[in-house]
C-alpha atoms as a PDB file:
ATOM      1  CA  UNK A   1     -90.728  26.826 157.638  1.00  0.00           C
ATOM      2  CA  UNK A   2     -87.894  24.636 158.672  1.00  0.00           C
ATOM      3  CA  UNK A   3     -84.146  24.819 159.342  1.00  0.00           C
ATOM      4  CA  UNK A   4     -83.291  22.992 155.742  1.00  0.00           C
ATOM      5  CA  UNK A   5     -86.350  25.373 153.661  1.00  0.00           C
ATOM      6  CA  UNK A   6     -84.528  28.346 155.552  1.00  0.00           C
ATOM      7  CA  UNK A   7     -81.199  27.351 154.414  1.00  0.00           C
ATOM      8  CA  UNK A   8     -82.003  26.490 150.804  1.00  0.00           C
ATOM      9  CA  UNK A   9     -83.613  29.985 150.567  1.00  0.00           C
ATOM     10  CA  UNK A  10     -80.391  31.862 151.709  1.00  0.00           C
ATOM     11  CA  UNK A  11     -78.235  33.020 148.818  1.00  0.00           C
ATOM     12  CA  UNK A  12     -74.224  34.108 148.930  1.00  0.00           C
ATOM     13  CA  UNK A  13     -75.743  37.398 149.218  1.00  0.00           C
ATOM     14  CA  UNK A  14     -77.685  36.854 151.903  1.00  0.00           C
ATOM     15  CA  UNK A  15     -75.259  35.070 153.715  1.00  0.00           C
ATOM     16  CA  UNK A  16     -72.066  37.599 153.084  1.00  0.00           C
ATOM     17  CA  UNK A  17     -74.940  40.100 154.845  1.00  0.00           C
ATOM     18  CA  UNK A  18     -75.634  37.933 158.043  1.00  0.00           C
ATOM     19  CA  UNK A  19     -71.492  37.511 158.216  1.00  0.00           C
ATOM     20  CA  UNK A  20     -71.193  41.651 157.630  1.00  0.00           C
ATOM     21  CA  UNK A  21     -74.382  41.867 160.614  1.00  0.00           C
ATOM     22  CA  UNK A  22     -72.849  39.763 162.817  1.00  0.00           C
ATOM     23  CA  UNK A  23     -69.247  41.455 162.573  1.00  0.00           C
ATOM     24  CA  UNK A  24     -70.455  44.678 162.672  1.00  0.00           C
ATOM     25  CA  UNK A  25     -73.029  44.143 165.438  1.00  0.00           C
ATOM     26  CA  UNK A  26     -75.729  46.216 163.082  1.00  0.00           C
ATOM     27  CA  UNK A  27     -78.069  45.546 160.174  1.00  0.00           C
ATOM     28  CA  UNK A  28     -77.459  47.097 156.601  1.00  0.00           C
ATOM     29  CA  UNK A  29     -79.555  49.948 157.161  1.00  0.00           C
ATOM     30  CA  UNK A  30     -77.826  50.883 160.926  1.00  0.00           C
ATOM     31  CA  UNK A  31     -80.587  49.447 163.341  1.00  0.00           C
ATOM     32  CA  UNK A  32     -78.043  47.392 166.157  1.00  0.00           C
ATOM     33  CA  UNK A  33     -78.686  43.680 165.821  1.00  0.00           C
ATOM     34  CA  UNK A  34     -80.456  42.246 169.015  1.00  0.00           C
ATOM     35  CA  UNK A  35     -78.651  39.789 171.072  1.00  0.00           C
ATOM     36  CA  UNK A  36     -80.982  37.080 169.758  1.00  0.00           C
ATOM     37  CA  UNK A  37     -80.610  38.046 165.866  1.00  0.00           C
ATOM     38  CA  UNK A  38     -76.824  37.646 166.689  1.00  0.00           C
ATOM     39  CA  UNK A  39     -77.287  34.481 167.802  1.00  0.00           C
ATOM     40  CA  UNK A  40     -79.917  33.354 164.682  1.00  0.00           C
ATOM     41  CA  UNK A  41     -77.843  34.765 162.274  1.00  0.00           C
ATOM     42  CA  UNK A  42     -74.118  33.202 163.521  1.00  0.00           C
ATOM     43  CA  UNK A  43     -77.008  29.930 163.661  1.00  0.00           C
ATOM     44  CA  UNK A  44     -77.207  30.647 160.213  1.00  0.00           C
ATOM     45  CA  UNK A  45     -73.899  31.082 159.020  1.00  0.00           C
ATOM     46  CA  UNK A  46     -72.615  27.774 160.674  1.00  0.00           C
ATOM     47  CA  UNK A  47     -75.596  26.089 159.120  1.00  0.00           C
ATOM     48  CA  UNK A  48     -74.819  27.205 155.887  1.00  0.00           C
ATOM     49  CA  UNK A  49     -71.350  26.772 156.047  1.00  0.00           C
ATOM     50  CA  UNK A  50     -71.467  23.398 156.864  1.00  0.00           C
ATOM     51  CA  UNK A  51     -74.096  22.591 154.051  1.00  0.00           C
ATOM     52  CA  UNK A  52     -72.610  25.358 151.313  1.00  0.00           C
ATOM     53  CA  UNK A  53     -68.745  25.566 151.859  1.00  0.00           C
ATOM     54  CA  UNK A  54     -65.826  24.024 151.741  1.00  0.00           C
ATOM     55  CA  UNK A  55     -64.049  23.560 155.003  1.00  0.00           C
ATOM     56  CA  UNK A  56     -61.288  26.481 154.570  1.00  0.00           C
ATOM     57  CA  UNK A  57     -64.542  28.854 153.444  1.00  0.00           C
ATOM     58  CA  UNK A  58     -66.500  27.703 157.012  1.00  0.00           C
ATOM     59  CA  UNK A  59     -66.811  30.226 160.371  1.00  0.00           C
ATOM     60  CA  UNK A  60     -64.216  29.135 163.050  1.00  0.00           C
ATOM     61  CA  UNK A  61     -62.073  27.501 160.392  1.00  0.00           C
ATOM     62  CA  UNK A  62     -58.502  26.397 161.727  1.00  0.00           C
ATOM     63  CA  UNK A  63     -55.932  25.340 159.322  1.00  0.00           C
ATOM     64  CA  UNK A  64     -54.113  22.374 161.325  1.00  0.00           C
ATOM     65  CA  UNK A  65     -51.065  20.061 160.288  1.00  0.00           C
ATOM     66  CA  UNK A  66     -51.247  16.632 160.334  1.00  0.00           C
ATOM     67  CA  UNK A  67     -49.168  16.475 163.416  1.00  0.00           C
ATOM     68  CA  UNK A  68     -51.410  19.123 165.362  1.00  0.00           C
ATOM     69  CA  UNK A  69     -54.665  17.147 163.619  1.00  0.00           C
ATOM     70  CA  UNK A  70     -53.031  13.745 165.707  1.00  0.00           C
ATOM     71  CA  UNK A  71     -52.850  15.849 169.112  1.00  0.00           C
ATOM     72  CA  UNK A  72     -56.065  16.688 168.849  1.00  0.00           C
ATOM     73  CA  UNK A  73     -57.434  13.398 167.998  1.00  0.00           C
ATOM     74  CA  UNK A  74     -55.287  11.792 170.975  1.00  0.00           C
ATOM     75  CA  UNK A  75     -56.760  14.511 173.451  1.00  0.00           C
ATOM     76  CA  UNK A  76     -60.443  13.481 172.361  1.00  0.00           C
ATOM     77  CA  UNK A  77     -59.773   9.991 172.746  1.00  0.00           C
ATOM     78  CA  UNK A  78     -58.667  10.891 175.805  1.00  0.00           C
ATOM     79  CA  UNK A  79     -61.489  12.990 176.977  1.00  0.00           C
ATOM     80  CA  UNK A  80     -63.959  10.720 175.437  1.00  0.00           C
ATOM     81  CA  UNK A  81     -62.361   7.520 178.257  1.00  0.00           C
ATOM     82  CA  UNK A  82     -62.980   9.655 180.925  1.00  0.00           C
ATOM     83  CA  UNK A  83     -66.428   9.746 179.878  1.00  0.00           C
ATOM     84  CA  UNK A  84     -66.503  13.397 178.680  1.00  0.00           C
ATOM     85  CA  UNK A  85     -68.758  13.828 174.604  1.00  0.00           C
ATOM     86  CA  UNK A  86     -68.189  15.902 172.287  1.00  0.00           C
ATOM     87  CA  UNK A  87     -70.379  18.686 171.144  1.00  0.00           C
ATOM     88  CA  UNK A  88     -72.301  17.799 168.248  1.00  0.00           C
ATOM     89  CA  UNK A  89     -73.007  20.624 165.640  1.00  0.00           C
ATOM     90  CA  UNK A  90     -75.506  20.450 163.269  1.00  0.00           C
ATOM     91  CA  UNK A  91     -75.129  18.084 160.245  1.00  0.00           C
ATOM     92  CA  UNK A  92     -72.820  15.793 161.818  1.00  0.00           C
END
């Protein structure tokens, strides 16, 4: 099974339970998660997220003004003369 077949399968319920795992650090039933299911499921909630949400609904969303938004921008054009790339995330 794939990345996409894995994220069509996941339902809001699912994915409110990886969130609730990966903020808790332990399953449903108490069993701690392992550092690699942390890192699958947060995997999995980004992926989701990104496919699923709106913006304001996705993990590691910042609300940013326009004026904050145009900082930003300028610092990445900035970063991106010097030769530096940004990360690429999944879906973009």
């Amino acid at each position: 099974m794939d990345l996409e077949q894995l994220l069509e399968r996941i339902t809001p319920e699912i994915y409110a339970n990886l969130q609730r795992a990966i903020e808790l650090g332990k399953w449903h039933d108490g069993r701690v998660l392992s550092k690699e299911e942390r890192q699958l499921c947060l995997q999995a909630v980004i992926a989701y997220g990104e496919k699923n949400l709106v913006e304001e609904e996705r993990a590691g969303f910042v609300d940013m003004t326009e004026e904050k938004k145009k900082k930003r921008d300028n610092k990445i054009e900035q970063l991106e003369k010097a030769g530096v790339q940004p990360l690429n995330f999944i879906g973009k």
